[in-house]
Protein backbone atom coordinates (compact mmCIF):
# COMPACT_ATOMS: atom_id res chain seq x y z
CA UNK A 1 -16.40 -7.49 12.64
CA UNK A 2 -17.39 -4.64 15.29
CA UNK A 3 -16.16 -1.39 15.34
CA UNK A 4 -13.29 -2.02 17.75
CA UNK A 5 -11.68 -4.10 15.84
CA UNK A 6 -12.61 -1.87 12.21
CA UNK A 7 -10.92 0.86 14.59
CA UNK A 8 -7.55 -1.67 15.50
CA UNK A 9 -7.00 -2.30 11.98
CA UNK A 10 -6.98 0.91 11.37
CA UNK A 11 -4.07 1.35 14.00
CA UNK A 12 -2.49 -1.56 12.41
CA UNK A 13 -2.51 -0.16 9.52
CA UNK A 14 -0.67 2.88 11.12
CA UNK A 15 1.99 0.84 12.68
CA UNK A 16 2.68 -1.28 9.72
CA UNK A 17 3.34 1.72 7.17
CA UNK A 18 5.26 3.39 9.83
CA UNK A 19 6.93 1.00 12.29
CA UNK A 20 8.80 2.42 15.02
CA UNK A 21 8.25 5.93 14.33
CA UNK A 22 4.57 5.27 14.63
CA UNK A 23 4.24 3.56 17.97
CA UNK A 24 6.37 6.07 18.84
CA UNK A 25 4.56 9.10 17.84
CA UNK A 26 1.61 7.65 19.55
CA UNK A 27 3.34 7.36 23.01
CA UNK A 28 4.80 4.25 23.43
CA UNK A 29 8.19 2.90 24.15
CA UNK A 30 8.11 -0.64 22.70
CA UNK A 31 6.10 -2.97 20.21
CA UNK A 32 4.91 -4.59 23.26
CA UNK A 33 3.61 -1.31 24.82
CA UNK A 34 2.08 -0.40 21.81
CA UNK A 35 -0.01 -3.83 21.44
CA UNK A 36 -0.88 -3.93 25.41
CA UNK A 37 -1.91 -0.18 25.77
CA UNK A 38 -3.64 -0.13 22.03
CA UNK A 39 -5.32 -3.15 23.41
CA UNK A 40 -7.05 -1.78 26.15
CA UNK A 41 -7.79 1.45 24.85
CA UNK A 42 -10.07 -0.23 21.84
CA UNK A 43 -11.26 -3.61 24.25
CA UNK A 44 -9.22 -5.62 22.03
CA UNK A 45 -6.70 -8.36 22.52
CA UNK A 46 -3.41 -7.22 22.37
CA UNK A 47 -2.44 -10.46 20.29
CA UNK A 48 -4.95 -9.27 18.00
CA UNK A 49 -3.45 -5.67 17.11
CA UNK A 50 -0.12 -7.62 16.70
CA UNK A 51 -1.87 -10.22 14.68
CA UNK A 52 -3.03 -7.48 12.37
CA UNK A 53 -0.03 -6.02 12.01
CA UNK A 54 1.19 -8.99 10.86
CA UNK A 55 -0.84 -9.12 8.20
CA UNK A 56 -0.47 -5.90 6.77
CA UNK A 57 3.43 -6.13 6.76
CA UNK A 58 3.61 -8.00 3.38
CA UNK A 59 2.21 -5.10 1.70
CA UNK A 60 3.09 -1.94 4.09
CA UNK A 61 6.28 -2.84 5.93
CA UNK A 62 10.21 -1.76 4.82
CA UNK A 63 11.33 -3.81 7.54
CA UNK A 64 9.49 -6.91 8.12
CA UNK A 65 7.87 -9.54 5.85
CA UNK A 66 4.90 -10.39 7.84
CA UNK A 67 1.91 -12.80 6.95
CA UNK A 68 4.18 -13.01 3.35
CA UNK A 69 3.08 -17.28 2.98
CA UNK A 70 -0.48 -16.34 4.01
CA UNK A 71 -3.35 -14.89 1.32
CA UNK A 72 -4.47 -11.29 2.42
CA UNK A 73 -7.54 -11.15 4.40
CA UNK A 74 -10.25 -9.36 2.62
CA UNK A 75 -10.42 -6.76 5.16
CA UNK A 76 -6.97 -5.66 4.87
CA UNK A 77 -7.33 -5.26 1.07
CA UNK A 78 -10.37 -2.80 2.15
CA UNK A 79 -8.23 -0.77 4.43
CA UNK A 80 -5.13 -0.50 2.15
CA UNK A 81 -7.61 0.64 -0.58
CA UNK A 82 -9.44 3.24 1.66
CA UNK A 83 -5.95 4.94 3.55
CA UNK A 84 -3.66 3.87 0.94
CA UNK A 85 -3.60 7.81 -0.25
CA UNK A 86 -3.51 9.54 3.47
CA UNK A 87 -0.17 10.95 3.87
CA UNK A 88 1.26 9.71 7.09
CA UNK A 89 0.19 12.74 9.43
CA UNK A 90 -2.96 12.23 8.16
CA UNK A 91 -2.99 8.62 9.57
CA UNK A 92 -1.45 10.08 12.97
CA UNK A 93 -4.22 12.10 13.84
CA UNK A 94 -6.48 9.76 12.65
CA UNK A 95 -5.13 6.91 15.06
CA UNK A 96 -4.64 9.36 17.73
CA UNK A 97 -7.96 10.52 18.09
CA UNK A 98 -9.23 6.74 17.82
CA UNK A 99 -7.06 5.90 21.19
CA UNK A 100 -7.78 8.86 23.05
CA UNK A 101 -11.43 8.57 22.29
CA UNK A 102 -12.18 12.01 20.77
CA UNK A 103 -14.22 11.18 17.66
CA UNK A 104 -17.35 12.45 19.27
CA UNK A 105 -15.92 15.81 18.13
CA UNK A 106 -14.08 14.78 15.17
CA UNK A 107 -15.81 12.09 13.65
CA UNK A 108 -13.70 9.10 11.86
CA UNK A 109 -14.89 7.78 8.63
CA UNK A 110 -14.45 3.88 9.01
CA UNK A 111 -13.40 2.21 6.05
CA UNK A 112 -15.88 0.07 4.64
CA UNK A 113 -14.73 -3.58 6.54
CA UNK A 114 -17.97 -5.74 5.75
CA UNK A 115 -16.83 -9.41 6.02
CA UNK A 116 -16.94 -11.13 9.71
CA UNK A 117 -13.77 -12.95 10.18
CA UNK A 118 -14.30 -15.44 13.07
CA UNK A 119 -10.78 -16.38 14.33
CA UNK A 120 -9.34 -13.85 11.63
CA UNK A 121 -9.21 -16.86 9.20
CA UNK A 122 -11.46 -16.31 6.54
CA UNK A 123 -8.97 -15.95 3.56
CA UNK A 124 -9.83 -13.67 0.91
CA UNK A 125 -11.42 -15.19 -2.58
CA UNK A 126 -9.04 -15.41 -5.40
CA UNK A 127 -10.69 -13.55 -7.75
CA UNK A 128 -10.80 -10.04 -5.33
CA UNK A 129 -8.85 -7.97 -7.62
CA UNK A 130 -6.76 -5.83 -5.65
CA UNK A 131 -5.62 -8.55 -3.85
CA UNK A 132 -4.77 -9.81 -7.38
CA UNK A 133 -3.13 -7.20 -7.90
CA UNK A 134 -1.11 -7.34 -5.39
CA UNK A 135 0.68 -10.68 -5.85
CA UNK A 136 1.04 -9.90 -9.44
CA UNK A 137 2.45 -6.95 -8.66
CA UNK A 138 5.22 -7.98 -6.52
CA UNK A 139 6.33 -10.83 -8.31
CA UNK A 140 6.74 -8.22 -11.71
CA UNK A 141 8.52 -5.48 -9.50
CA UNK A 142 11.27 -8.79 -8.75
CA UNK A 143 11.07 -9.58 -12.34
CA UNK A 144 12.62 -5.84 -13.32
CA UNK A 145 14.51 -5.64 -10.13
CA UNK A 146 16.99 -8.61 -11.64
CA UNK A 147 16.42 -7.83 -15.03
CA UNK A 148 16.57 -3.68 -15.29
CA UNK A 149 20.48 -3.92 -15.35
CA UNK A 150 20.40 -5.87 -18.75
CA UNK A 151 18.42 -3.42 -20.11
CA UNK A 152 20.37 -0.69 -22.05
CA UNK A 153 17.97 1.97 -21.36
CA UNK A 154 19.33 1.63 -17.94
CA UNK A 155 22.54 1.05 -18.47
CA UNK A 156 25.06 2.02 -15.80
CA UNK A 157 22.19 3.58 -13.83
CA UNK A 158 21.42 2.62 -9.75
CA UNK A 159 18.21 1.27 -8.51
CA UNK A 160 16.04 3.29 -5.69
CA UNK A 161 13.26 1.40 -3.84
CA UNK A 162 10.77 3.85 -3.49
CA UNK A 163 7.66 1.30 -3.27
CA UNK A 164 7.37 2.17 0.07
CA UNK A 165 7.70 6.05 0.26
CA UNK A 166 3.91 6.97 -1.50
CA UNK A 167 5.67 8.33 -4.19
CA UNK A 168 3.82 7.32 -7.29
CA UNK A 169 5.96 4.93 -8.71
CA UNK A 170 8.08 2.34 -7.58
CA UNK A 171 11.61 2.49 -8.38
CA UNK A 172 13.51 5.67 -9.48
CA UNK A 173 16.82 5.66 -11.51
CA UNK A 174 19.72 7.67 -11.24
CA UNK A 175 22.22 7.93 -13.79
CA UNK A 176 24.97 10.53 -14.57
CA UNK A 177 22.39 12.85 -16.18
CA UNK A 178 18.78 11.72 -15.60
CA UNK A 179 16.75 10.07 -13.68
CA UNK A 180 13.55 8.40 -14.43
CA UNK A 181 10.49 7.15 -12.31
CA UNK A 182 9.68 3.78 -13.17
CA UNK A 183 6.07 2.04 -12.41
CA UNK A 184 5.98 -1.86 -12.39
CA UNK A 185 3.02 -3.60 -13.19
CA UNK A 186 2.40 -7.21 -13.85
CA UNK A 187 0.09 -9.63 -15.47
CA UNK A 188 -0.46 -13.53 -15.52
CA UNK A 189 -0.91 -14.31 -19.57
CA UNK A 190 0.07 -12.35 -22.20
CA UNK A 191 -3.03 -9.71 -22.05
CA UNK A 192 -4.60 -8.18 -19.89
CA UNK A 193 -5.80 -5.13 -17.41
CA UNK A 194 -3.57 -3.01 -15.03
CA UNK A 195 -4.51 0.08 -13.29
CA UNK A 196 -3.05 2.91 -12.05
CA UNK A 197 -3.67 4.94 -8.94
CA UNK A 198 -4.70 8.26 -9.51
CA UNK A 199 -1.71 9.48 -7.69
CA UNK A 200 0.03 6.95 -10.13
CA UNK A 201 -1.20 8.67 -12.98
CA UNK A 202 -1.44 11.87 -11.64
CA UNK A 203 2.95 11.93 -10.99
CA UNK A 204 2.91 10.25 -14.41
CA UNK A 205 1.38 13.18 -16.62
CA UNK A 206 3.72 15.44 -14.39
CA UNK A 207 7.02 14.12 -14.95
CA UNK A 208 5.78 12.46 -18.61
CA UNK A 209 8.90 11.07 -20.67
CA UNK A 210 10.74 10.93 -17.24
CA UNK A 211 7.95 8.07 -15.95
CA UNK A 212 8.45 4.77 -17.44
CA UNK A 213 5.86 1.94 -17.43
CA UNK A 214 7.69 -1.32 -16.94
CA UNK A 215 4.98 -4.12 -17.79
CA UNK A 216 6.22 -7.86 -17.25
CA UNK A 217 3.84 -9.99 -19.52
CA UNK A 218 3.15 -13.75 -18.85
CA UNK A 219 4.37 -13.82 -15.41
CA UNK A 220 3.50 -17.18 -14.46
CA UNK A 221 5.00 -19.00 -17.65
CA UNK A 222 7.87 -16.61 -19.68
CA UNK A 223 7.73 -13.37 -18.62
CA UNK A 224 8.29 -11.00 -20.69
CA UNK A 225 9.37 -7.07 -19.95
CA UNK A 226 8.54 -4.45 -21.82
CA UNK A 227 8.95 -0.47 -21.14
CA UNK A 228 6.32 2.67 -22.48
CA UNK A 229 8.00 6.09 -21.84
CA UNK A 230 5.11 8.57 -21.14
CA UNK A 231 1.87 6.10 -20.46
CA UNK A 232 -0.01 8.89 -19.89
CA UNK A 233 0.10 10.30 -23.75
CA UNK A 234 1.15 6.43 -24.85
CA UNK A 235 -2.24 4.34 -23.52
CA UNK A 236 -5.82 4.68 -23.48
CA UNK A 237 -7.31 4.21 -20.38
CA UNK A 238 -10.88 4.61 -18.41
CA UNK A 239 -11.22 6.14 -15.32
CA UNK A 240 -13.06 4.00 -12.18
CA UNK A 241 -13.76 5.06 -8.78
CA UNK A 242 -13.60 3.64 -5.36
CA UNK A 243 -14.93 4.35 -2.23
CA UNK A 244 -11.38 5.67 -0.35
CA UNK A 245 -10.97 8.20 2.59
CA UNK A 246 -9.88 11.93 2.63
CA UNK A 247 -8.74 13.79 5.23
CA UNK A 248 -9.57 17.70 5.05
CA UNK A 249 -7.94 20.04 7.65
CA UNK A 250 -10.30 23.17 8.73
CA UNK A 251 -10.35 25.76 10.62
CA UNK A 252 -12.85 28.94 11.89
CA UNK A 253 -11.22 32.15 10.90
């Protein structure tokens, strides 16, 4: 993959998190604008940036489903892991500057996208974990969707989607009197590994016995949910790194 098309998944990205209000923000009027003149500006085909798009919507969009039937592309699971953090200004600038060509004076740090994908079919293998993660993820998060109102913790309380907000967890509760942040995580058997994002975890040792871990065991045979108030002081975990981008605002004083 060259760096043109590194750069228009970038973009993609961009427009997938933020839809409307991102093309927007960028100058353009319609999708259609926003593929054609993103297009040119990177030498790319403006089926491509659509394309791309596309396939970030499963996992990005509010609004549209996307590439949902199709596996994720291996390159999309490194971009999600590399921006996933960047708040959305963040992103802004960094597409900005991509279109208008002024990284020569403020450089952009391009994900690491390694795998050639000739005709953008070259399906990711199935034992990539985050991509794992993924699908096990959303299929728990619609486990406790239909099951959280049998559950007398939550009894009475109404659901928030907040999976797409960066917020650190991905429903919060309101009832009367509280409200509590709930992560969902998933796995296939009945053990097994999950990890947290370090915003994740960070948001769960702030708000402690308000954060709820909601873990649906055996997902592919009887699942099973079951809820840990406080994972942060409840589980014992090890801390791994990735290779992610930051984006530092500076200034001469």
């Amino acid at each position: 993959m060259d760096d043109a098309h590194k750069r228009a998944l970038i973009i993609a990205y961009y427009l997938s998190r933020f839809d409307k209000k991102g093309f927007q923000a960028l100058g353009f009027r319609t999708w259609g604008e926003a593929y054609s003149g993103i297009g040119t500006a990177l030498k790319v085909p403006s089926a491509t940036i659509k394309h791309m798009r596309d396939s970030f919507d499963p996992y990005c969009s509010a609004v549209r489903q996307g590439w949902h039937q199709r596996p994720v592309l291996r390159s999309r699971v490194q971009v999600m892991e590399a921006y996933a953090d960047l708040s959305g200004n963040a992103l802004f600038e960094i597409a900005r500057d991509i279109l208008s060509g002024q990284e020569n004076s403020s450089p952009i740090y391009i994900a690491p996208i390694a795998v050639v994908e000739k005709n953008d079919i070259n399906i990711l293998e199935e034992n990539l974990a985050f991509a794992a993660r993924l699908r096990t993820g959303e299929m728990a998060e619609e486990f406790f969707r239909t099951r959280y109102p049998s559950l007398s913790q939550f009894a009475g309380m109404k659901l928030e989607d907040t999976r797409k907000l960066g917020t650190g967890f991905d429903f919060r509760l309101h009832g009367a009197y509280t409200t509590h942040a709930v992560e969902v995580k998933g796995i296939i058997g009945k053990s097994g590994s999950i990890a947290f994002t370090d915003k994740e975890w960070t948001v769960a040792n702030y708000l402690k016995s308000d954060y709820i871990l909601a873990l649906v065991r055996s997902l592919e045979s009887k699942p099973v949910l079951e809820l840990t108030i406080d994972p942060v002081a409840s589980l014992t975990v090890t801390r791994r790194s990735i290779e992610t981008v930051s984006v530092y605002w500076s200034t001469k004083i």
